[in-house]
N, C-alpha and C. Protein backbone atom coordinates (compact mmCIF):
# COMPACT_ATOMS: atom_id res chain seq x y z
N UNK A 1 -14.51 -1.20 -19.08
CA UNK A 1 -13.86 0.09 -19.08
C UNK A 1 -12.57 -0.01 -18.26
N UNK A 2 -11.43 0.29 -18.53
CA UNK A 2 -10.22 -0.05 -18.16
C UNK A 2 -9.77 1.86 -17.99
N UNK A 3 -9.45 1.96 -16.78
CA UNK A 3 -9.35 3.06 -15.47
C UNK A 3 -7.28 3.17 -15.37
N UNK A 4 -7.24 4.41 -14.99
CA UNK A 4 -6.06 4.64 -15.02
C UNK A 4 -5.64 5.82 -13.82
N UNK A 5 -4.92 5.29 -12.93
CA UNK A 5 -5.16 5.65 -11.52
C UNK A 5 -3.59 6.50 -11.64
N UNK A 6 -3.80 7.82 -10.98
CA UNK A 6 -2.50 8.71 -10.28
C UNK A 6 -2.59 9.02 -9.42
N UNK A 7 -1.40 10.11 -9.00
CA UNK A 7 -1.23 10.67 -7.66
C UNK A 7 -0.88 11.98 -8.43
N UNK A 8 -1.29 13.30 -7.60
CA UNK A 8 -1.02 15.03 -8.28
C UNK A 8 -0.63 15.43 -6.98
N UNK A 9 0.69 16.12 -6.88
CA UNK A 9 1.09 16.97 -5.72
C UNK A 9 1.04 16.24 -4.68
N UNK A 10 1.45 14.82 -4.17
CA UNK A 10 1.49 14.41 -3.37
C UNK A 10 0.37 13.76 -2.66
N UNK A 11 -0.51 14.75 -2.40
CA UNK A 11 -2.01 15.10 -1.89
C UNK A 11 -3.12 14.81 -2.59
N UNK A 12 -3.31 14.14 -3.57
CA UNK A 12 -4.53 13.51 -4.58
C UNK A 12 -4.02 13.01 -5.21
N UNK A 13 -4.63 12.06 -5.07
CA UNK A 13 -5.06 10.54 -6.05
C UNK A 13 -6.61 10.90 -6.99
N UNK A 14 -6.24 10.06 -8.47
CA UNK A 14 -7.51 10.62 -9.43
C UNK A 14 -7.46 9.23 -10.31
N UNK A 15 -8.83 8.38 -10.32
CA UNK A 15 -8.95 7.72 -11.57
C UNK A 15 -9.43 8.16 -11.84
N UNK A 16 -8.90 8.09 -13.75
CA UNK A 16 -9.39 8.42 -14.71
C UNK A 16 -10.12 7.11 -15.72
N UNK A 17 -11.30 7.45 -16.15
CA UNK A 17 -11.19 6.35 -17.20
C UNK A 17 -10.36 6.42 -18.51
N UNK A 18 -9.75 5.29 -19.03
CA UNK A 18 -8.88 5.24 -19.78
C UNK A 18 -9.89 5.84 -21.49
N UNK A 19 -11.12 5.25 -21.68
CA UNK A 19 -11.33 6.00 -23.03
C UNK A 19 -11.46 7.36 -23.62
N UNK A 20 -12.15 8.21 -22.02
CA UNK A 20 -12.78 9.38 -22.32
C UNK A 20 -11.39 9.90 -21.68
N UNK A 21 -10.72 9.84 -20.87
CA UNK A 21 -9.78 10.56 -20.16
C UNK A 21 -10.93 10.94 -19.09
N UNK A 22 -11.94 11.05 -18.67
CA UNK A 22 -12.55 12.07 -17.63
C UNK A 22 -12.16 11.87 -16.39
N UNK A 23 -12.08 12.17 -15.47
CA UNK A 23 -12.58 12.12 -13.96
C UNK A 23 -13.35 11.27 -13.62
N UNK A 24 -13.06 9.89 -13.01
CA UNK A 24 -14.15 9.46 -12.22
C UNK A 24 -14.18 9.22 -10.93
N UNK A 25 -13.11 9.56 -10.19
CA UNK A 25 -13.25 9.82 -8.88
C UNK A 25 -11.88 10.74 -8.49
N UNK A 26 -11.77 11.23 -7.21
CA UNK A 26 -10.79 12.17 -6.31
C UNK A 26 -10.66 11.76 -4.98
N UNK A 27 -9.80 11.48 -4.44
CA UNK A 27 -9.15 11.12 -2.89
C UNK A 27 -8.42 11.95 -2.60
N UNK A 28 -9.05 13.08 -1.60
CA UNK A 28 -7.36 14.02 -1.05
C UNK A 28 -6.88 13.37 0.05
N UNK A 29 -5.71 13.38 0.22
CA UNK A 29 -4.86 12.41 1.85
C UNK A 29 -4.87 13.44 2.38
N UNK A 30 -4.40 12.61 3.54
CA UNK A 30 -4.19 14.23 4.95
C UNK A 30 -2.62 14.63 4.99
N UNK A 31 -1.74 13.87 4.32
CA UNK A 31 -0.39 13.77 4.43
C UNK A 31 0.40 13.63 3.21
N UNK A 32 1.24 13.64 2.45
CA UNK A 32 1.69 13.61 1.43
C UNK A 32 2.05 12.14 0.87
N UNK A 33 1.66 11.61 -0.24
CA UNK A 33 2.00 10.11 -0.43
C UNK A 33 2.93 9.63 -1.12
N UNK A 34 3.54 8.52 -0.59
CA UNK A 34 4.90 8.06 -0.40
C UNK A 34 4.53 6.73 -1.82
N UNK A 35 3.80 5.82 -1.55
CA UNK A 35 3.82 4.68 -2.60
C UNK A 35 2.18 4.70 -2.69
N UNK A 36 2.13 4.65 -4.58
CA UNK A 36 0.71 3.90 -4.44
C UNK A 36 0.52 2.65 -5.26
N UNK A 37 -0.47 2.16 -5.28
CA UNK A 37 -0.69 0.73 -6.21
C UNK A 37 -1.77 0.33 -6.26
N UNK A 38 -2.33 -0.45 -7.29
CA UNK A 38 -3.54 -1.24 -7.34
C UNK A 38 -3.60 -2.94 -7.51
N UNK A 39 -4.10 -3.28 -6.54
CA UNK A 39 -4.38 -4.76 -6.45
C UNK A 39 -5.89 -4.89 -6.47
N UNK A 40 -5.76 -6.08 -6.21
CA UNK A 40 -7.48 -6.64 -5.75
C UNK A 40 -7.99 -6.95 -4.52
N UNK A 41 -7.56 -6.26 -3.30
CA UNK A 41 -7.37 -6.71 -1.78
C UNK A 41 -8.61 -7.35 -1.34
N UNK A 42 -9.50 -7.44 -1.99
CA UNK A 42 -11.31 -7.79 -1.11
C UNK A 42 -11.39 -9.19 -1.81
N UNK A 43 -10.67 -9.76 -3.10
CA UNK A 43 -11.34 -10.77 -3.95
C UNK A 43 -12.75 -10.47 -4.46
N UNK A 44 -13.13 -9.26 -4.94
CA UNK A 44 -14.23 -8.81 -5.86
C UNK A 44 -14.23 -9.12 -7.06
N UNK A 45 -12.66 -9.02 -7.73
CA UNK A 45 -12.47 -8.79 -9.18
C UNK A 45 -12.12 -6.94 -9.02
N UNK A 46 -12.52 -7.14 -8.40
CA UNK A 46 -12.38 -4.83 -8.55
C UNK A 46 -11.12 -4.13 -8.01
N UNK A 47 -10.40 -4.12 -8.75
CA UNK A 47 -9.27 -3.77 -8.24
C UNK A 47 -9.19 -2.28 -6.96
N UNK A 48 -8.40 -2.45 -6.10
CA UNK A 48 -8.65 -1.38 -5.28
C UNK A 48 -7.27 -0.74 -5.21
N UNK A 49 -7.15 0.75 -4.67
CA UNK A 49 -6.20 0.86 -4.76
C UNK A 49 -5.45 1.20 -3.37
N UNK A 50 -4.25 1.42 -3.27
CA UNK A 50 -3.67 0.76 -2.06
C UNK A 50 -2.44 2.24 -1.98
N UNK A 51 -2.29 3.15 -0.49
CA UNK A 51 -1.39 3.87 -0.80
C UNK A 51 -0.68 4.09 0.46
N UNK A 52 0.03 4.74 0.73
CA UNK A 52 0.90 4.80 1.97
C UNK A 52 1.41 5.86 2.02
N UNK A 53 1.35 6.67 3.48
CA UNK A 53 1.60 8.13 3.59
C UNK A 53 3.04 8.39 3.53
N UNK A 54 3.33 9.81 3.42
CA UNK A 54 4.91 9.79 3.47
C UNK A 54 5.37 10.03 4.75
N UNK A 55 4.75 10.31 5.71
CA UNK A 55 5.59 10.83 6.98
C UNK A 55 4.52 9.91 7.88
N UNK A 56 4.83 10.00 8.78
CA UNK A 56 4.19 9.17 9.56
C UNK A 56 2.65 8.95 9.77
N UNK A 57 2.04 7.69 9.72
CA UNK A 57 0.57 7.68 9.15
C UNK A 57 0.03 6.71 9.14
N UNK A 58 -0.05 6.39 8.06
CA UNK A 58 -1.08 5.13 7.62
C UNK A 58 -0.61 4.38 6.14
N UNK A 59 -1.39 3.05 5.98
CA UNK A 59 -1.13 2.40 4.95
C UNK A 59 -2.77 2.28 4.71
N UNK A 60 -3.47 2.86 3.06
CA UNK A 60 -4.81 3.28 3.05
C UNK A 60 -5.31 2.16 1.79
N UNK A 61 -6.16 1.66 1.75
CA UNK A 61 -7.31 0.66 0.60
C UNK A 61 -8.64 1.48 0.53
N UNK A 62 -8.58 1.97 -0.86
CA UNK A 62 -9.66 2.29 -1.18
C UNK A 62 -10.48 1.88 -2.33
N UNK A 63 -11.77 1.76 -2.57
CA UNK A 63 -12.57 0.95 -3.83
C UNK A 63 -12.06 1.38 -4.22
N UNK A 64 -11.47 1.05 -5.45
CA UNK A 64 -11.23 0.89 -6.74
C UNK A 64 -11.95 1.68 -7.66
N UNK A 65 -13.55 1.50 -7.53
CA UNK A 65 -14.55 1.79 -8.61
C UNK A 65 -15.09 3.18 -8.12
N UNK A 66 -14.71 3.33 -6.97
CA UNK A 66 -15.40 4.92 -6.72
C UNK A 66 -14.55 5.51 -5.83
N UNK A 67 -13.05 5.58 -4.78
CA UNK A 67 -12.50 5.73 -4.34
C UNK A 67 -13.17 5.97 -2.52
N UNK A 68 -13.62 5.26 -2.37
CA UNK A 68 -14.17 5.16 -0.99
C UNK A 68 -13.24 4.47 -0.31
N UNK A 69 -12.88 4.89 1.29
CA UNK A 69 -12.25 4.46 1.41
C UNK A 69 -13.19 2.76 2.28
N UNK A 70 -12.13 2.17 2.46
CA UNK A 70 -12.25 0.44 2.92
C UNK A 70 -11.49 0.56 4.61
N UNK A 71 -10.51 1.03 4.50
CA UNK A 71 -9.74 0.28 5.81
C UNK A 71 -8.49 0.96 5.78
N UNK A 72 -7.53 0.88 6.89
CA UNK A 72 -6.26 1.46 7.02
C UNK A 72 -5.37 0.85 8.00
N UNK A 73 -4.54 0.85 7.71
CA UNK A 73 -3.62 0.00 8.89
C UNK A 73 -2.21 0.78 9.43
N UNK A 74 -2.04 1.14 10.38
CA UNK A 74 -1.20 2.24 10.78
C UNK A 74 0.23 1.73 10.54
N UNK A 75 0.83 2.80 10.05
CA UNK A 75 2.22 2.81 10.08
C UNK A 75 3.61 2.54 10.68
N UNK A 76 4.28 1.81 11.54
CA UNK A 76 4.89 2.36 12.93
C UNK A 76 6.27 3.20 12.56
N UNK A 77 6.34 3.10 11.20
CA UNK A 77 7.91 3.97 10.53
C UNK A 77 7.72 5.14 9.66
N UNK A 78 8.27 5.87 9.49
CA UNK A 78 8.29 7.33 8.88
C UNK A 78 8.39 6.72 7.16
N UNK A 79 7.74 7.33 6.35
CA UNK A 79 7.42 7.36 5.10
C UNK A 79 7.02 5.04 4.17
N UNK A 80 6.98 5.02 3.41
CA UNK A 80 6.71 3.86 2.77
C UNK A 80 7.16 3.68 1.42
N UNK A 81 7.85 2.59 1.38
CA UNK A 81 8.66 2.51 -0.17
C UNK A 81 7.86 1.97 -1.19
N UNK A 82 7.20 0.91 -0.76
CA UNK A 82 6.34 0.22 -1.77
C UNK A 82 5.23 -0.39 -0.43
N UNK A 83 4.01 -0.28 -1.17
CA UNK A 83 2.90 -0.87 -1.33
C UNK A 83 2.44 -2.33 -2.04
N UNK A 84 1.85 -3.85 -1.84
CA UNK A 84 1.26 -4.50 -2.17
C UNK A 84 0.45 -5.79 -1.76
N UNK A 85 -0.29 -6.44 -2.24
CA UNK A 85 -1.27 -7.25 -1.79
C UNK A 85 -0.54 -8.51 -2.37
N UNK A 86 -0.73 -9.73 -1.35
CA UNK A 86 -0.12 -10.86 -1.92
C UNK A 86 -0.39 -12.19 -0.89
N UNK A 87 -0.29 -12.99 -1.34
CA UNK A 87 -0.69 -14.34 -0.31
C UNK A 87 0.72 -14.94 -0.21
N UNK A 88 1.34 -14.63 0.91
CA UNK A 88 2.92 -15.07 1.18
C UNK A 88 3.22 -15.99 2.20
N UNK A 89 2.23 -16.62 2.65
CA UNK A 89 2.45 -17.98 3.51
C UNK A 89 1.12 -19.06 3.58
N UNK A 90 0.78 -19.14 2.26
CA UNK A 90 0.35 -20.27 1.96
C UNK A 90 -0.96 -20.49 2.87
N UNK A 91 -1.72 -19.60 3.43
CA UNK A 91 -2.93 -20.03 4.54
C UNK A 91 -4.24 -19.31 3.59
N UNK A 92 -4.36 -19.43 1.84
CA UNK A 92 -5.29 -18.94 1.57
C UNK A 92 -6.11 -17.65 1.60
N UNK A 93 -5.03 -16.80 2.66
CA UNK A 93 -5.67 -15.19 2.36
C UNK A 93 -4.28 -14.06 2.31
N UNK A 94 -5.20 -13.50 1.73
CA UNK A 94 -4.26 -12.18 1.38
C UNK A 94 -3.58 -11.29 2.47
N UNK A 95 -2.06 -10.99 2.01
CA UNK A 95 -1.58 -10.50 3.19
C UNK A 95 -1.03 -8.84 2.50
N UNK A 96 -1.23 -7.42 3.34
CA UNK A 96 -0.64 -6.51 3.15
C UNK A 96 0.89 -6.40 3.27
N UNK A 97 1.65 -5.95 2.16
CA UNK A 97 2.71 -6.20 2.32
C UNK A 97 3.49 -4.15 2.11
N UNK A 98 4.31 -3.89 2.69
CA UNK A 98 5.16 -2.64 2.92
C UNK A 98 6.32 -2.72 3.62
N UNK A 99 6.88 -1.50 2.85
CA UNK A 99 8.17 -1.52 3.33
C UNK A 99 8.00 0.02 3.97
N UNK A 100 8.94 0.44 4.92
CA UNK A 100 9.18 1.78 5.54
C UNK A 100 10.07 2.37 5.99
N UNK A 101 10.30 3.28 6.88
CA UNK A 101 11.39 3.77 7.09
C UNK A 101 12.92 4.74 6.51
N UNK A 102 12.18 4.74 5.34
CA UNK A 102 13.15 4.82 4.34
C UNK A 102 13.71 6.18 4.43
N UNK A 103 12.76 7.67 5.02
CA UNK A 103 12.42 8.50 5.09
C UNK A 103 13.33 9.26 6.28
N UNK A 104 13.52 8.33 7.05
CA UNK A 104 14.14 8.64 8.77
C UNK A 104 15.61 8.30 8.99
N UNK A 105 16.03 8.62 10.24
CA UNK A 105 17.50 8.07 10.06
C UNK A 105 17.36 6.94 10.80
N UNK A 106 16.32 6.07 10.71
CA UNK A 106 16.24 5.29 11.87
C UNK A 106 16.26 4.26 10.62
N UNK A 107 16.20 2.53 11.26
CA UNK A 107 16.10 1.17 10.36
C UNK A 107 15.18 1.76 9.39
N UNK A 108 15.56 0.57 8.19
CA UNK A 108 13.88 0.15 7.46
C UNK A 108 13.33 -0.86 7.89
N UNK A 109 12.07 -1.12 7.57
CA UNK A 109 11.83 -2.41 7.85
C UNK A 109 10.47 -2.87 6.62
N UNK A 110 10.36 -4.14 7.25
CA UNK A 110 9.39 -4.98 6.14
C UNK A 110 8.50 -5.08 6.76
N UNK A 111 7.06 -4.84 6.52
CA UNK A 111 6.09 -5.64 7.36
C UNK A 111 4.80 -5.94 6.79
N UNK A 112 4.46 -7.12 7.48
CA UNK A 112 3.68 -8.05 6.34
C UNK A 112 2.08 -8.06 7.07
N UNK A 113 1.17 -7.80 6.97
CA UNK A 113 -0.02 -7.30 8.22
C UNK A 113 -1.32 -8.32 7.20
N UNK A 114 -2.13 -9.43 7.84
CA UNK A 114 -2.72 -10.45 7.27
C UNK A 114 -3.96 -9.81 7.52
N UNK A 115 -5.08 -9.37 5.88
CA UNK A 115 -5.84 -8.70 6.28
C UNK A 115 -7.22 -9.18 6.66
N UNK A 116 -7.29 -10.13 6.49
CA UNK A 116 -8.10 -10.96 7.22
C UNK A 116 -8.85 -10.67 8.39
N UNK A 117 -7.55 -10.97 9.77
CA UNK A 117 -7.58 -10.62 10.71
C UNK A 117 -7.17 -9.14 11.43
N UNK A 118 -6.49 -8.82 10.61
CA UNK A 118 -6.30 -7.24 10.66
C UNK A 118 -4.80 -7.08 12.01
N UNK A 119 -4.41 -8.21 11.76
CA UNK A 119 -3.30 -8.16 13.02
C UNK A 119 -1.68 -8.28 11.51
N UNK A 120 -0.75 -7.77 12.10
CA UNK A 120 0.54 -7.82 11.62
C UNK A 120 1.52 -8.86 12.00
N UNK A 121 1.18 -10.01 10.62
CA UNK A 121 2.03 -11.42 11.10
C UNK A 121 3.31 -11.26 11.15
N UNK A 122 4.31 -10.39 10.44
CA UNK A 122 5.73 -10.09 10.55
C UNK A 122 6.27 -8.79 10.26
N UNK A 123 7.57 -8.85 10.94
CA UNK A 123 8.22 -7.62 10.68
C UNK A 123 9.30 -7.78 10.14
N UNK A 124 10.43 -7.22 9.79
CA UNK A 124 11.56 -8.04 9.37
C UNK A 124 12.59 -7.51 10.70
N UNK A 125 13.49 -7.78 11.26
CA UNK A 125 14.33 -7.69 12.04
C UNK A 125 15.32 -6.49 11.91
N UNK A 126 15.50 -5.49 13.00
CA UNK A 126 15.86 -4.37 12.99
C UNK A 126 17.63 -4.64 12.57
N UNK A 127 18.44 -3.82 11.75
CA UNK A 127 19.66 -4.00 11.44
C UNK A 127 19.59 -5.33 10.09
N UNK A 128 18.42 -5.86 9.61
CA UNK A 128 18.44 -6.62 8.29
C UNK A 128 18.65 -6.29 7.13
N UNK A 129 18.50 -4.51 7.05
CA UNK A 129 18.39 -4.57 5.80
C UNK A 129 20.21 -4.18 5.56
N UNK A 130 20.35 -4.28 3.95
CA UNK A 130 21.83 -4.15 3.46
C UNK A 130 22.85 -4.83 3.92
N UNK A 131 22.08 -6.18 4.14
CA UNK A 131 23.31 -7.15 4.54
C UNK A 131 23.24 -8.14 3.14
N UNK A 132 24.09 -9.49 3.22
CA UNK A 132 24.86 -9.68 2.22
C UNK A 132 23.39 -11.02 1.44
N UNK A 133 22.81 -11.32 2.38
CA UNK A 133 21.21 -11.79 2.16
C UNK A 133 19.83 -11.53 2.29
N UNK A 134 19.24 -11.61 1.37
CA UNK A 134 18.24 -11.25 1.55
C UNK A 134 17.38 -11.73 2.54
N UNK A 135 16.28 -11.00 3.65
CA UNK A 135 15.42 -11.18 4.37
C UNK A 135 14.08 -11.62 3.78
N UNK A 136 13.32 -11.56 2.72
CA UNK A 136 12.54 -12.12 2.00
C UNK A 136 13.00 -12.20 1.11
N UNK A 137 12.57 -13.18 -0.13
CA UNK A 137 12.53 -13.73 -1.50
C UNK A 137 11.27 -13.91 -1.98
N UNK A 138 10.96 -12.92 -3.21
CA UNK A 138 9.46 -12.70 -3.74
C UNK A 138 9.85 -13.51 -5.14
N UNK A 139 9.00 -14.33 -5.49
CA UNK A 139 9.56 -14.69 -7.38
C UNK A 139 8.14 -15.06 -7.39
């Protein structure tokens, strides 16, 4: 059964299953949401989905298959541009990846939080962004 995940009014998230259209689960946030996405963050096969508040908050993983939540990793910048899961330095586990700031008059920044250990391996350097090179390269 192949599931088809939104966001309504900021404030709820809803998969649907894709044949019947129905309802199969509801997540209300406490804050209005800025990026969402679905990866596979646990290595289940079950995709989960992954969202980030708009104002200052949190970055949220929830099952996939029933919208429970999993885990959260706090924010330190006002709103979130994108959300995703990815293995970006080669040590075999998956790392949370976001961007922020975007929202404030303050920097953006990048930050890359290894969920493993639940600690934040990088940030990108304050005054990096909109210069004439890029600070990461994703391909």
């Amino acid at each position: 059964m192949d599931e088809i995940v939104g966001v309504n009014a900021w404030y709820n998230i809803r998969a649907f299953n894709a044949d019947n259209k129905g309802v199969l689960w509801e997540h209300n946030a406490d804050v209005g949401i800025d990026a969402v996405a679905v990866y596979d963050a646990t290595g289940d096969s079950i995709p989960e989905v992954i969202y980030g508040d708009g104002q200052w908050g949190n970055i949220y993983v929830l099952r996939g298959n029933n919208g429970t939540p999993l885990w959260s990793v706090a924010n330190p910048e006002h709103g979130v541009t994108n959300v995703l899961i990815g293995e970006v330095d080669s040590d075999a586990s998956l790392e949370l990846i976001w961007g922020a700031g975007h929202s404030s008059t303050e920097p953006d920044y990048l930050y890359i939080h290894d969920i493993d250990s639940g600690m934040r391996q990088w940030q990108s350097p304050e005054g990096s962004e909109g210069g004439s090179q890029p600070s990461v390269l994703v391909s």
